[in-house]
N, C-alpha and C. Protein backbone atom coordinates (compact mmCIF):
# COMPACT_ATOMS: atom_id res chain seq x y z
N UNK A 1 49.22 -43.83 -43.85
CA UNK A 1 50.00 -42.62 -43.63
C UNK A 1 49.05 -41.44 -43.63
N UNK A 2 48.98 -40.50 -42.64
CA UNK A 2 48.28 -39.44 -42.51
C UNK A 2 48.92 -38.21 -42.25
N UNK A 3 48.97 -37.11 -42.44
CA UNK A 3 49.76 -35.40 -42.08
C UNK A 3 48.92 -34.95 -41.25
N UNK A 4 49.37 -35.31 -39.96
CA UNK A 4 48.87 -34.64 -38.88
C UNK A 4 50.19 -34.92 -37.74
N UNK A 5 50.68 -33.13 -37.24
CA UNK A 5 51.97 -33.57 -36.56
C UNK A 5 51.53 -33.86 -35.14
N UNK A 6 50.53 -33.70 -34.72
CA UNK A 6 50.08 -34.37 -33.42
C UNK A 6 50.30 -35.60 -33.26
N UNK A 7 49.68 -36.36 -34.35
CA UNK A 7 49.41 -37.88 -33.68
C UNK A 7 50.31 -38.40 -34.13
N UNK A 8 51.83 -37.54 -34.95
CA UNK A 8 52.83 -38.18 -35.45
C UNK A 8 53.58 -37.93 -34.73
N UNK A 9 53.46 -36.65 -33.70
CA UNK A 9 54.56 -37.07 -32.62
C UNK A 9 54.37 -37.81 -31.29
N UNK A 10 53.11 -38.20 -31.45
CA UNK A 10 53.03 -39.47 -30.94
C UNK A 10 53.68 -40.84 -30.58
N UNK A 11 53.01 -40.67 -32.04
CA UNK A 11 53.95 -41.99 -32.87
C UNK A 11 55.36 -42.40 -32.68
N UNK A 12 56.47 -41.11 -33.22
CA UNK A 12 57.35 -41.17 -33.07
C UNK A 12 58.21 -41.25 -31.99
N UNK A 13 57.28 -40.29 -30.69
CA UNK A 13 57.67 -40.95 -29.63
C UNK A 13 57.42 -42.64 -28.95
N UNK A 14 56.77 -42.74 -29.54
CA UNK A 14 56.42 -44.57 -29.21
C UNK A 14 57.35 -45.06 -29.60
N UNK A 15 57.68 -44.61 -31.33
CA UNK A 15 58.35 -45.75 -32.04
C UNK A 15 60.16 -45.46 -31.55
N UNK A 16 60.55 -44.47 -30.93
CA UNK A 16 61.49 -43.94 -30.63
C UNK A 16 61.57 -45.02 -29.13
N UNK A 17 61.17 -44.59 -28.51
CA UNK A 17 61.14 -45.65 -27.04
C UNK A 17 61.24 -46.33 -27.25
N UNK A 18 60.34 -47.53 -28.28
CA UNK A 18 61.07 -49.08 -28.45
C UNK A 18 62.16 -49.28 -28.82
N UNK A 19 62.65 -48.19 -29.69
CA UNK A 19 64.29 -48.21 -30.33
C UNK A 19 65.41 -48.09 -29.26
N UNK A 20 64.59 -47.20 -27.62
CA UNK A 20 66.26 -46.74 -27.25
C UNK A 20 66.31 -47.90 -25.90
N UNK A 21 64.96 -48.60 -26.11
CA UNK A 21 64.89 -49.73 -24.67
C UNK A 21 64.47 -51.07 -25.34
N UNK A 22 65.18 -51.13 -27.11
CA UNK A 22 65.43 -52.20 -27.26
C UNK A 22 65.82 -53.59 -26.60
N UNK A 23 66.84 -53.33 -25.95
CA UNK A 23 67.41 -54.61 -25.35
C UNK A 23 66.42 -55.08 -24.11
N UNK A 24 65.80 -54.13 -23.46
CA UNK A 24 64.90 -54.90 -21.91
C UNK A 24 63.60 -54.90 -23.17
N UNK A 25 63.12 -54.76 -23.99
CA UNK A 25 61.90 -55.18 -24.09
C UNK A 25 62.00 -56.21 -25.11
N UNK A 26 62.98 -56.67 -25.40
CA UNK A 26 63.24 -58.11 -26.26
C UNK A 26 62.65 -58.87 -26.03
N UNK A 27 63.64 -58.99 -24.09
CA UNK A 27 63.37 -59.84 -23.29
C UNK A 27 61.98 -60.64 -22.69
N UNK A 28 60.83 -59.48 -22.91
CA UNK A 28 59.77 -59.84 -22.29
C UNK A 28 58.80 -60.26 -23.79
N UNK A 29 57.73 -61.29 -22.95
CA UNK A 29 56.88 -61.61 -23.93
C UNK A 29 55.49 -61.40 -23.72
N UNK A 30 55.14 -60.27 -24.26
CA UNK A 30 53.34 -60.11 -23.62
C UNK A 30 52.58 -60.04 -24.77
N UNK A 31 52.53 -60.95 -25.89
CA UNK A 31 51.74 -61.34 -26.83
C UNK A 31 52.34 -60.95 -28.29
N UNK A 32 51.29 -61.53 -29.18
CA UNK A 32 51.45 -61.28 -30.29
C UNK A 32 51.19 -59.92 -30.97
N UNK A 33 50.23 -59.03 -30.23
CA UNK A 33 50.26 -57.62 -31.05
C UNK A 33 51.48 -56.63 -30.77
N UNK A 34 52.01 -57.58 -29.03
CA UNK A 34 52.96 -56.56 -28.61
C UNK A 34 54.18 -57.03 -29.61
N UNK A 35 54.32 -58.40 -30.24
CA UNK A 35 55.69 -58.49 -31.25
C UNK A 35 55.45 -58.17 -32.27
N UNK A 36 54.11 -57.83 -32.63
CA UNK A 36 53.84 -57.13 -34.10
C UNK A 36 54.48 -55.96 -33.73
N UNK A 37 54.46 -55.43 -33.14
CA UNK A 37 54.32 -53.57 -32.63
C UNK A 37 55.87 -53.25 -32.76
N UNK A 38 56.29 -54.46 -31.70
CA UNK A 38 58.08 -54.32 -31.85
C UNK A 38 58.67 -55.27 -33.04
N UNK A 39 58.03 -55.84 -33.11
CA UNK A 39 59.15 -55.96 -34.72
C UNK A 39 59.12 -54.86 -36.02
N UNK A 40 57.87 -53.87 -36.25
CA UNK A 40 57.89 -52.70 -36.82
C UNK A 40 58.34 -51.29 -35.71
N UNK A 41 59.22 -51.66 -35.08
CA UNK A 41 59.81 -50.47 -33.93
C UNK A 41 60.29 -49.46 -35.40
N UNK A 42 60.83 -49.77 -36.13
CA UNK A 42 61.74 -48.42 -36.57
C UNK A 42 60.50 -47.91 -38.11
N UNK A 43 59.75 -48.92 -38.53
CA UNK A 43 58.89 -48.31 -39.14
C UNK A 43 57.72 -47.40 -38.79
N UNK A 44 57.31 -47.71 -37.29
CA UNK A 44 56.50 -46.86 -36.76
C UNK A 44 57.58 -45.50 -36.49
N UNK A 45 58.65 -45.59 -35.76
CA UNK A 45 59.63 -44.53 -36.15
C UNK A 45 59.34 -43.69 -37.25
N UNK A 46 59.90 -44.02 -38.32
CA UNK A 46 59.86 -43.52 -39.40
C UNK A 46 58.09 -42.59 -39.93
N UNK A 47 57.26 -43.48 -39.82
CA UNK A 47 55.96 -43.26 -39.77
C UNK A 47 55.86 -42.01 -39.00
N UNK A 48 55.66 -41.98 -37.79
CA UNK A 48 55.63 -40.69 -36.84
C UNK A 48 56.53 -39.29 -37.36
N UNK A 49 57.81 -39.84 -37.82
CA UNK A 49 58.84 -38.33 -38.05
C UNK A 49 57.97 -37.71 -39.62
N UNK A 50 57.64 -38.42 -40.60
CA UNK A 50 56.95 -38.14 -42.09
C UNK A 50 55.90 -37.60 -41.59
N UNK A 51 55.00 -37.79 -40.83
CA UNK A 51 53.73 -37.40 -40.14
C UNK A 51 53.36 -36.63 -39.81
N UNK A 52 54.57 -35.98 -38.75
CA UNK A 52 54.45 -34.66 -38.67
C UNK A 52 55.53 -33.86 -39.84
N UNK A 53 56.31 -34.13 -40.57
CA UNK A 53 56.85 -33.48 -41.50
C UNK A 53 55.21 -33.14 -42.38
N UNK A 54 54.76 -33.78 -43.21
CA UNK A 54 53.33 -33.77 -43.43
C UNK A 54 52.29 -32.92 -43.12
N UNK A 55 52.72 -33.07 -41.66
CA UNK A 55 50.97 -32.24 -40.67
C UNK A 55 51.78 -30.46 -40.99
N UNK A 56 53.07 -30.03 -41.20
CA UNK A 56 53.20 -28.80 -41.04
C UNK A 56 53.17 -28.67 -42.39
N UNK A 57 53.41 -29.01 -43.64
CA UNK A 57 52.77 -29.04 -44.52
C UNK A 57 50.91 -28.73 -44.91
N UNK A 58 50.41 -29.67 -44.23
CA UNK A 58 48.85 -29.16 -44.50
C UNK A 58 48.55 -28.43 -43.31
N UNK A 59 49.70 -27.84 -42.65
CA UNK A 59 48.86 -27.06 -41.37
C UNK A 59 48.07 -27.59 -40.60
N UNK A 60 48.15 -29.18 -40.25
CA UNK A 60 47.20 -29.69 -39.35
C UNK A 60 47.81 -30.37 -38.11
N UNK A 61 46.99 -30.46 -36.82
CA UNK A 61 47.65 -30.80 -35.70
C UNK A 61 46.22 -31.13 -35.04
N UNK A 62 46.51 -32.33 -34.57
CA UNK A 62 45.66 -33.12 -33.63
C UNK A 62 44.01 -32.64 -34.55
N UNK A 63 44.00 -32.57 -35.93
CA UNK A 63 42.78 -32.62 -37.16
C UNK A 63 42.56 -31.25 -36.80
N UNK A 64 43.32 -30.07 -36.76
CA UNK A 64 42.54 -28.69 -36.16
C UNK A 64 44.05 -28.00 -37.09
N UNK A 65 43.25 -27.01 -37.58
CA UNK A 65 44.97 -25.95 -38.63
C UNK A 65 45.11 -25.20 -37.84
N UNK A 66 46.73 -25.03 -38.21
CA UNK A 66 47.87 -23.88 -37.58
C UNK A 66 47.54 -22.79 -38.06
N UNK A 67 47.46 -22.06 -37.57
CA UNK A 67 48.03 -21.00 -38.55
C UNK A 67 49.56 -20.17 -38.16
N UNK A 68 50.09 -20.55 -38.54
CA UNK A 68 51.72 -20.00 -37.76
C UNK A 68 52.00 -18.84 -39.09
N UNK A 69 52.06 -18.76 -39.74
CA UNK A 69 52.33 -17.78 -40.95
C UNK A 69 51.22 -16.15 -41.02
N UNK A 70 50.29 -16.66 -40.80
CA UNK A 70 48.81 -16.13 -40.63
C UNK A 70 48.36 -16.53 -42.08
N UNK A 71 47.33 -15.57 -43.05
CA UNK A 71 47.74 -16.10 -44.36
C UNK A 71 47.49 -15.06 -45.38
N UNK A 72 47.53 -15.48 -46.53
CA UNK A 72 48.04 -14.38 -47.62
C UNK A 72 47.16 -13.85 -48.40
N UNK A 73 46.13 -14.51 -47.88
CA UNK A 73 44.74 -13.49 -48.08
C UNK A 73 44.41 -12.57 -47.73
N UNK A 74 44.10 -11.26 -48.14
CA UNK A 74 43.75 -9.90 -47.05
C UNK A 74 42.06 -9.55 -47.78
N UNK A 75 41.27 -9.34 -46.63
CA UNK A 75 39.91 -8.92 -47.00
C UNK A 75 39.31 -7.43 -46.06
N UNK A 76 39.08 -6.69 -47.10
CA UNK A 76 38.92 -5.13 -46.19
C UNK A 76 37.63 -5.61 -45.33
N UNK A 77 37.55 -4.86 -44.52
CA UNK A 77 36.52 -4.49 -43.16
C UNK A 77 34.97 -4.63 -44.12
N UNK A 78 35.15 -3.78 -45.32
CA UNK A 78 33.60 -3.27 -45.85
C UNK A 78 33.34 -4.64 -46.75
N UNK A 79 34.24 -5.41 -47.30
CA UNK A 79 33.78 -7.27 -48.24
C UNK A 79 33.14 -7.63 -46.85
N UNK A 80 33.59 -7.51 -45.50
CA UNK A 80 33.71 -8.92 -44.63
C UNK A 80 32.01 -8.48 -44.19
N UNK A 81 31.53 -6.85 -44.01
CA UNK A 81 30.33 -7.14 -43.39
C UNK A 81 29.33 -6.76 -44.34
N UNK A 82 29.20 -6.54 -45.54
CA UNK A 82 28.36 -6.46 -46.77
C UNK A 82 28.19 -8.10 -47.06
N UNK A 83 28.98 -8.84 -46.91
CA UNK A 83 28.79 -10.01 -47.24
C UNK A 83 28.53 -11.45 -46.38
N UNK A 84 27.67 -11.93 -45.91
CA UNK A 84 27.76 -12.98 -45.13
C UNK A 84 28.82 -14.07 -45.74
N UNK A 85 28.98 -14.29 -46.15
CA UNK A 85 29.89 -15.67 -47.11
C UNK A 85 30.42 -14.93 -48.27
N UNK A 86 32.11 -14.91 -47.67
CA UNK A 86 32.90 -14.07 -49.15
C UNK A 86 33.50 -15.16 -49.59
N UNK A 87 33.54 -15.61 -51.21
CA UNK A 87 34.20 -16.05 -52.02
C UNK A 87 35.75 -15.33 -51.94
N UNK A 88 36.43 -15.82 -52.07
CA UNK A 88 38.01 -14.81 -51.99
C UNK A 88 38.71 -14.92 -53.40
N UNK A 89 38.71 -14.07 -54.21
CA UNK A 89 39.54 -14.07 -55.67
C UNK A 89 41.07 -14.35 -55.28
N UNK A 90 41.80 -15.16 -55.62
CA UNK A 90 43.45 -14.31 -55.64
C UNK A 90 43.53 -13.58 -56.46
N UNK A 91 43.17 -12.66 -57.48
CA UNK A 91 43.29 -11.90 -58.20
C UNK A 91 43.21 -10.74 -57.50
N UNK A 92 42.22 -10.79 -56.37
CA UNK A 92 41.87 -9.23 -55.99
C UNK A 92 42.45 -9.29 -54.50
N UNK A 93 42.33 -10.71 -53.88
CA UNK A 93 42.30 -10.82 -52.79
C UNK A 93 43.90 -11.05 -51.89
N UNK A 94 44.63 -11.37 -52.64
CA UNK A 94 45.71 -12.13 -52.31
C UNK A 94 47.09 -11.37 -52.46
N UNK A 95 47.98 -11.24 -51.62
CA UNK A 95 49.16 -10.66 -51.11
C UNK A 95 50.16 -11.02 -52.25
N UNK A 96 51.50 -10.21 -52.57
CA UNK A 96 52.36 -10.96 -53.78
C UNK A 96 52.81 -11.96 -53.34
N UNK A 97 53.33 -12.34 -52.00
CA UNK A 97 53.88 -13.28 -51.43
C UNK A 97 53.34 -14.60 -51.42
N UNK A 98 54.08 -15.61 -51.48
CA UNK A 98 53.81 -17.09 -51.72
C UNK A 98 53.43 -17.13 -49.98
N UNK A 99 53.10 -18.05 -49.82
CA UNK A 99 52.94 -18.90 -48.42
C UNK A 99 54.41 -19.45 -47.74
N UNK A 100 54.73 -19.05 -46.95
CA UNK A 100 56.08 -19.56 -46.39
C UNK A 100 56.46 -21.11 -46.68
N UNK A 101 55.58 -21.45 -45.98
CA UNK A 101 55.56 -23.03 -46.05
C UNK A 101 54.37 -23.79 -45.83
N UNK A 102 53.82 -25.07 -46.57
CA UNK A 102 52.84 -25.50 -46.53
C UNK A 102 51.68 -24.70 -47.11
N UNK A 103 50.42 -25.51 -46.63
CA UNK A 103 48.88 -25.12 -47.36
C UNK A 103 48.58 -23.46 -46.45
N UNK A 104 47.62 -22.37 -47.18
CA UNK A 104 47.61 -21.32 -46.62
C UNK A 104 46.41 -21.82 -46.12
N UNK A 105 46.19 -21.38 -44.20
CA UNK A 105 44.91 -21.76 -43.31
C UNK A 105 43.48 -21.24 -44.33
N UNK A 106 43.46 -20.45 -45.16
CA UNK A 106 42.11 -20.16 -45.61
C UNK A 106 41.79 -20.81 -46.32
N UNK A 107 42.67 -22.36 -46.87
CA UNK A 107 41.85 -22.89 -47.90
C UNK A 107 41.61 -24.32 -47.04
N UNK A 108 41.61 -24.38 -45.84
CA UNK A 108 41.32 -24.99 -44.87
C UNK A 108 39.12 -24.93 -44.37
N UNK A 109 38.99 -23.81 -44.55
CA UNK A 109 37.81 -23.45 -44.05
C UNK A 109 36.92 -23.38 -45.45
């Protein structure tokens, strides 16, 4: 299991297709990985929908972060160019507001 909603909606679309063309792909027999694959049809399902529930959680998509919120760190103009590499306090650095949802992108980098 991994949190990434890219390759989970992938997934879910795979595992979704075997579910809704159940009945014609019963029928056919093209090996053993392909009846491994379809006899876990609704667990790969399941797998894919958690996946990306997950990936918007850690803010990740196809291994690269969202930032849809922006984030709740604020750093003035004069930290960012006095300093090549800023450490960020939340004490000094950080907005009252929680993070909407999921991990905030700066603790990504």
């Amino acid at each position: 299991m991994f949190g990434d909603a890219g390759h989970g909606l992938i997934m879910l679309l795979f595992g979704l297709w075997m579910v809704l063309k159940e009945k014609d792909l019963s029928k056919k027999n093209w090996g053993e990985i392909w009846s491994t694959f379809f006899n876990g049809r609704y667990i790969i399902l399941l797998m894919g929908a958690f996946s990306i529930y997950t990936g918007f959680i850690y803010n990740d998509c196809f291994s690269k972060s969202m930032n849809i919120f922006g984030s709740a760190f604020s750093v003035s103009s004069e930290d960012s160019t006095s300093y090549p590499k800023l450490d960020l306090d939340p004490q000094q650095n950080m907005t009252l507001e929680p993070y909407p949802f999921g991990i905030d992108p700066v603790c990504h980098s």
